[in-house]
Structure formats: structure tokens, C-alpha cells
Protein backbone atom coordinates (compact mmCIF):
# COMPACT_ATOMS: atom_id res chain seq x y z
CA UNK A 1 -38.90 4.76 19.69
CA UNK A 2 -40.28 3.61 23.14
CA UNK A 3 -42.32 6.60 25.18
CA UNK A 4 -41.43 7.81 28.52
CA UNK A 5 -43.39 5.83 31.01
CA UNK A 6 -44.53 6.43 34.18
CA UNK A 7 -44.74 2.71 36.19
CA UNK A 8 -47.15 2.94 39.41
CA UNK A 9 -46.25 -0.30 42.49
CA UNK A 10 -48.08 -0.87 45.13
CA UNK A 11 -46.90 -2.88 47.76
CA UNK A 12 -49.04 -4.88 50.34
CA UNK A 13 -48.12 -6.53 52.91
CA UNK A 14 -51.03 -7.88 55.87
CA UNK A 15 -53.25 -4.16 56.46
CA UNK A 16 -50.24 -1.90 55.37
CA UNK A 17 -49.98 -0.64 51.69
CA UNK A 18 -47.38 2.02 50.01
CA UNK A 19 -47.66 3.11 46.42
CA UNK A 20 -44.67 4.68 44.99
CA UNK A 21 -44.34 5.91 41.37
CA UNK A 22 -41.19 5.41 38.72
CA UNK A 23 -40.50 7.53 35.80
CA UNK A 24 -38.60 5.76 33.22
CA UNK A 25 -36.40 6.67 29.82
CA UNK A 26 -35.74 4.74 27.36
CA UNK A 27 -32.56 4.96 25.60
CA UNK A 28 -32.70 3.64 22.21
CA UNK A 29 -29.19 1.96 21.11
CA UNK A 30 -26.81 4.14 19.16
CA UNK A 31 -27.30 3.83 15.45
CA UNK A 32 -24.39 1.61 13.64
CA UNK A 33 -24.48 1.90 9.56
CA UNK A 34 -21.28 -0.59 8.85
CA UNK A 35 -22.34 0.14 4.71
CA UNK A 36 -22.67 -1.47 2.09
CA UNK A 37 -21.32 -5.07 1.46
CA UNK A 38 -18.00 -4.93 -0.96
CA UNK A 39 -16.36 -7.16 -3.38
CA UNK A 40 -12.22 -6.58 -3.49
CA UNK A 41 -9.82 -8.18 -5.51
CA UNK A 42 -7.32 -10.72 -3.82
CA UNK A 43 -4.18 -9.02 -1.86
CA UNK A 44 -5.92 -5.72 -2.84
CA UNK A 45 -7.53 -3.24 0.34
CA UNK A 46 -11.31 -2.12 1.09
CA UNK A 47 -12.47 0.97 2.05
CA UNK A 48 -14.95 0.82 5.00
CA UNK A 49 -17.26 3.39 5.91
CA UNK A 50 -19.28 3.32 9.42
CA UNK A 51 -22.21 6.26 10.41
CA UNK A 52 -22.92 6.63 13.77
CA UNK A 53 -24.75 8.94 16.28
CA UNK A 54 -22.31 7.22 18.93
CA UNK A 55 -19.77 9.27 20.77
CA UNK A 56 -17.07 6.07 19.75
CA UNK A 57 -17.18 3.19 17.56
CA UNK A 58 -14.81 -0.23 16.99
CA UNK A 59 -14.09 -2.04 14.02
CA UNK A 60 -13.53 -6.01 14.53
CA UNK A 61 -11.64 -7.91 13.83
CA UNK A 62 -9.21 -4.94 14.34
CA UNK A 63 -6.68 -7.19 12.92
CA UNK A 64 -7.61 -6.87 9.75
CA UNK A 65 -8.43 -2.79 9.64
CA UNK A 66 -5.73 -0.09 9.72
CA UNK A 67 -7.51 2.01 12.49
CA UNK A 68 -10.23 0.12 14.14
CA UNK A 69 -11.38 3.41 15.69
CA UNK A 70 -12.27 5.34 12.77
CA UNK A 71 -15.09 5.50 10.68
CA UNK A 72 -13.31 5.15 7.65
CA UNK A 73 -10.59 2.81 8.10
CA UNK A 74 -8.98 0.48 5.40
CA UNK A 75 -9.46 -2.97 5.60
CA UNK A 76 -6.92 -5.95 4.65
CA UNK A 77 -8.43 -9.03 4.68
CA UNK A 78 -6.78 -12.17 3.35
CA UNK A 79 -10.21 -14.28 2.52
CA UNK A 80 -14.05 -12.81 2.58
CA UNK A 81 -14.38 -11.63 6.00
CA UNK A 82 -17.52 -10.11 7.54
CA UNK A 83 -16.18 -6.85 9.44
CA UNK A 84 -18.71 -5.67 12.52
CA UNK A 85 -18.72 -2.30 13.29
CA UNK A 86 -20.04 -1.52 17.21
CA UNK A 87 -20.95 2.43 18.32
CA UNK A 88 -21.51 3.35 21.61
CA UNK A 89 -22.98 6.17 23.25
CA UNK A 90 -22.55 8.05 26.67
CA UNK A 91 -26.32 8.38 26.93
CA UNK A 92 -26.92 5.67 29.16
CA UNK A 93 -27.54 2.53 26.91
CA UNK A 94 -25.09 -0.28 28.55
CA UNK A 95 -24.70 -1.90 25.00
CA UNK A 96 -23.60 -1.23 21.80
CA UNK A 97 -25.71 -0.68 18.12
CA UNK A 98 -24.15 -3.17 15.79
CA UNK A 99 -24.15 -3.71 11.58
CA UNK A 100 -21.66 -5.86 9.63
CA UNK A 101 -20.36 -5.36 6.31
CA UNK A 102 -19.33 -8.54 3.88
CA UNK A 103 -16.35 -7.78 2.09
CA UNK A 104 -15.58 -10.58 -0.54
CA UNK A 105 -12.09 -11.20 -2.12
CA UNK A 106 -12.01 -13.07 -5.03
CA UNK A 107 -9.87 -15.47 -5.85
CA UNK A 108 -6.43 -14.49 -7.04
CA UNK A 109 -6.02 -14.34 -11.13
CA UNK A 110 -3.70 -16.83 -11.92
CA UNK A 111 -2.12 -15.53 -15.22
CA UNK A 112 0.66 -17.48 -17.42
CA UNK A 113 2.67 -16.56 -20.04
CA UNK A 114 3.50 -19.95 -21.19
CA UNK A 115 7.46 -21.57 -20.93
CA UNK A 116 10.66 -19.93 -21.84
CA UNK A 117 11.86 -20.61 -25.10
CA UNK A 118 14.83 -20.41 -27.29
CA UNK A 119 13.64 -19.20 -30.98
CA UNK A 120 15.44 -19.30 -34.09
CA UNK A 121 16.28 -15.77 -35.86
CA UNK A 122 13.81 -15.11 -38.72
CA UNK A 123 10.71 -17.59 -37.27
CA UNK A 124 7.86 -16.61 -35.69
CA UNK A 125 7.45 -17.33 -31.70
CA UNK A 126 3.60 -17.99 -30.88
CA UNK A 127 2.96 -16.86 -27.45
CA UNK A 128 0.27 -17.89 -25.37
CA UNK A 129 -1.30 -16.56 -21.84
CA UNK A 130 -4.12 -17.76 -20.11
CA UNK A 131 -6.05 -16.69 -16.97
CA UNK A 132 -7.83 -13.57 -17.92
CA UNK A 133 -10.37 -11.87 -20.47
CA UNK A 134 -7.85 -8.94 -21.44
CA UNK A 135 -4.42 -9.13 -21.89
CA UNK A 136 -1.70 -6.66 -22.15
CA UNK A 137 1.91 -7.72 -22.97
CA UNK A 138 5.55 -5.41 -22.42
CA UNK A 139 7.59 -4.74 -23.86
CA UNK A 140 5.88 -4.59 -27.55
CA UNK A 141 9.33 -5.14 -29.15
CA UNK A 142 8.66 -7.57 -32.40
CA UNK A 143 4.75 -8.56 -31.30
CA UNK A 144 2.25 -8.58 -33.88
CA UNK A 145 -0.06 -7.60 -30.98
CA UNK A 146 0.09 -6.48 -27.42
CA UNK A 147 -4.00 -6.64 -26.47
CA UNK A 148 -4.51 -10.00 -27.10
CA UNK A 149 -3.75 -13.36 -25.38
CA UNK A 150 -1.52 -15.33 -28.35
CA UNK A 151 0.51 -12.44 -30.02
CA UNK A 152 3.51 -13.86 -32.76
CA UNK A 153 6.89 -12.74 -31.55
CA UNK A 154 9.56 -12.26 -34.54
CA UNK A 155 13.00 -11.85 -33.78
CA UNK A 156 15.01 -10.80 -37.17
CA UNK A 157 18.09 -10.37 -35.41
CA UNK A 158 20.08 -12.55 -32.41
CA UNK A 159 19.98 -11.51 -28.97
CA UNK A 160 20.81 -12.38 -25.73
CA UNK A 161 17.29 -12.76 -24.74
CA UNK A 162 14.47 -11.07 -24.06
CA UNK A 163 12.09 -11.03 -21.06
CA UNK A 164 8.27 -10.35 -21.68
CA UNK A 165 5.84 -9.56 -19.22
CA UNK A 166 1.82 -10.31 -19.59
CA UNK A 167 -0.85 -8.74 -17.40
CA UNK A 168 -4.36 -10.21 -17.48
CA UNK A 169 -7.84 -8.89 -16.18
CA UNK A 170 -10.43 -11.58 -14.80
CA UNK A 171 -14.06 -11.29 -15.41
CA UNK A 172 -14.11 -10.13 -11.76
CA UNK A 173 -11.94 -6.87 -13.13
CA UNK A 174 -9.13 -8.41 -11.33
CA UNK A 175 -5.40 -8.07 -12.82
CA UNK A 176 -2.41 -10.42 -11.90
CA UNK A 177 1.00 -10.54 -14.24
CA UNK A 178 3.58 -13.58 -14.98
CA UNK A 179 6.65 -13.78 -17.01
């Protein structure tokens, strides 16, 4: 932190002189903590967190934040977006302290549950998903499995159909679903 100084000028102009004293204060900038940087999965929010020792603060770009005047606000951002968080002060420093946080959005899972099909009653249906590392399929009606990417499906009696859902984690953690 920069001391308290006392500046001395003198002036001189032909015989004539004048020395005059100053007394001057630093003010150091307002502290701005924007966090840590995140990681958030695609269409999914962040949760920023700003200290300060400012008497007000601003989030930017506001468009992307649900209250760009709070310290905690929840961010939206379509694509990795660096979010800068500015306090200020009413101490006397003209400008603000600034940090920026990095939230990254990863790409968004693309899961498939393979084509419809038509099966006949009595043989087995292999199903197959793709796009993640787990998979969970609904309903479990006649699946050997519901955990796993390529469960059988075995239909012993007609129907007018039936609609099956898979949801798949990334390695990111990430879930999408298909149909």
C-alpha cells in the first residue's frame, strides 16, 4: 500500500521564491475477487460469486447474468464467456478494481437412440445409443438392461408401439436425452 506523502515545491521565478507544501493520500483501488474460473455444461447456468470491499459492483456482460448488481448472480452464457466483475468505492479512487472469471460450456452431448423400428412379436430388438459414457433407458418395459448403451428389447405380445427414451452422461458429466 503506498504511504502518505508529504510533496515540498518551490517555485522561482527571477529573485522571488515561494515554497508551499502538499499532503497527499493514496487510495488504493477497491478489491474485486470475480472467483474461481468454472466449467458448465451446455444450456445449463453458473453460479458467480464476486468479494468486494467496494460500496457497488457490476457484472459484464450484464446480458448474460440475471442481476448484474449482485455479488452472486447467475450466469447464462451460450458459449465460454469470460465475465468481468468491476467494484467501486466512494473513497475517492476515480476507477474501478477489476477480476474476470472464465466460465467454459462444453459442448452439448449429442445422444441417439438409433431409428424407429417395427419388430416382429417374439424376436429380440437390439438397441443402440451413442454419445455418452453412461446410459440410462425408460421405460424398462421388456429390456434386458436399462444401464447400458445396447440393451435387447423383447416384445412377446403386439402393441401399438412403444416409445423409449435414452439419457446419456459425457465424460464432461454432461447429460442430454433422444428418442
Amino acid at each position: 500500500t503506498p504511504a502518505i506523502t508529504t510533496y515540498t515545491v518551490t517555485a522561482v521565478i527571477g529573485g522571488c521564491s515561494e515554497t508551499r507544501s502538499i499532503l497527499v493520500t493514496p487510495v488504493p483501488y477497491p478489491t474485486a475477487d470475480a472467483g474461481g474460473d468454472l466449467s458448465v455444461c451446455y444450456n445449463s447456468p453458473a453460479q458467480l460469486s464476486g468479494i468486494t470491499d467496494g460500496s457497488s459492483w457490476r457484472w459484464s456482460p450484464a446480458a448474460y447474468v440475471d442481476n448484474p448488481s449482485s455479488l452472486r448472480p447467475v450466469a447464462y452464457p451460450l458459449r465460454t464467456t469470460s465475465f468481468i466483475f468491476a467494484a467501486y468505492d466512494t473513497r475517492g479512487c476515480p476507477k474501478p478494481g477489476v477480476d474476470t472469471v472464465l466460465v467454459t460450456v462444453f459442448l452439448r452431448t449429442k445422444v441417439s437412440a438409433g431409428n424407429d423400428t417395427a419388430v416382429v412379436v417374439g424376436q429380440p430388438l437390439q438397441l443402440n445409443a451413442t454419445g455418452g459414457i453412461s446410459y440410462n433407458w425408460l421405460p424398462v418395459v421388456n429390456l434386458s438392461a436399462s444401464g447400458i448403451a445396447n440393451p435387447v428389447a423383447l416384445f412377446n405380445n403386439p402393441s401399438s408401439g412403444l416409445q423409449y427414451q435414452v439419457t446419456a452422461i459425457d465424460t464432461n458429466g454432461c447429460s442430454a436425452s433422444a428418442w
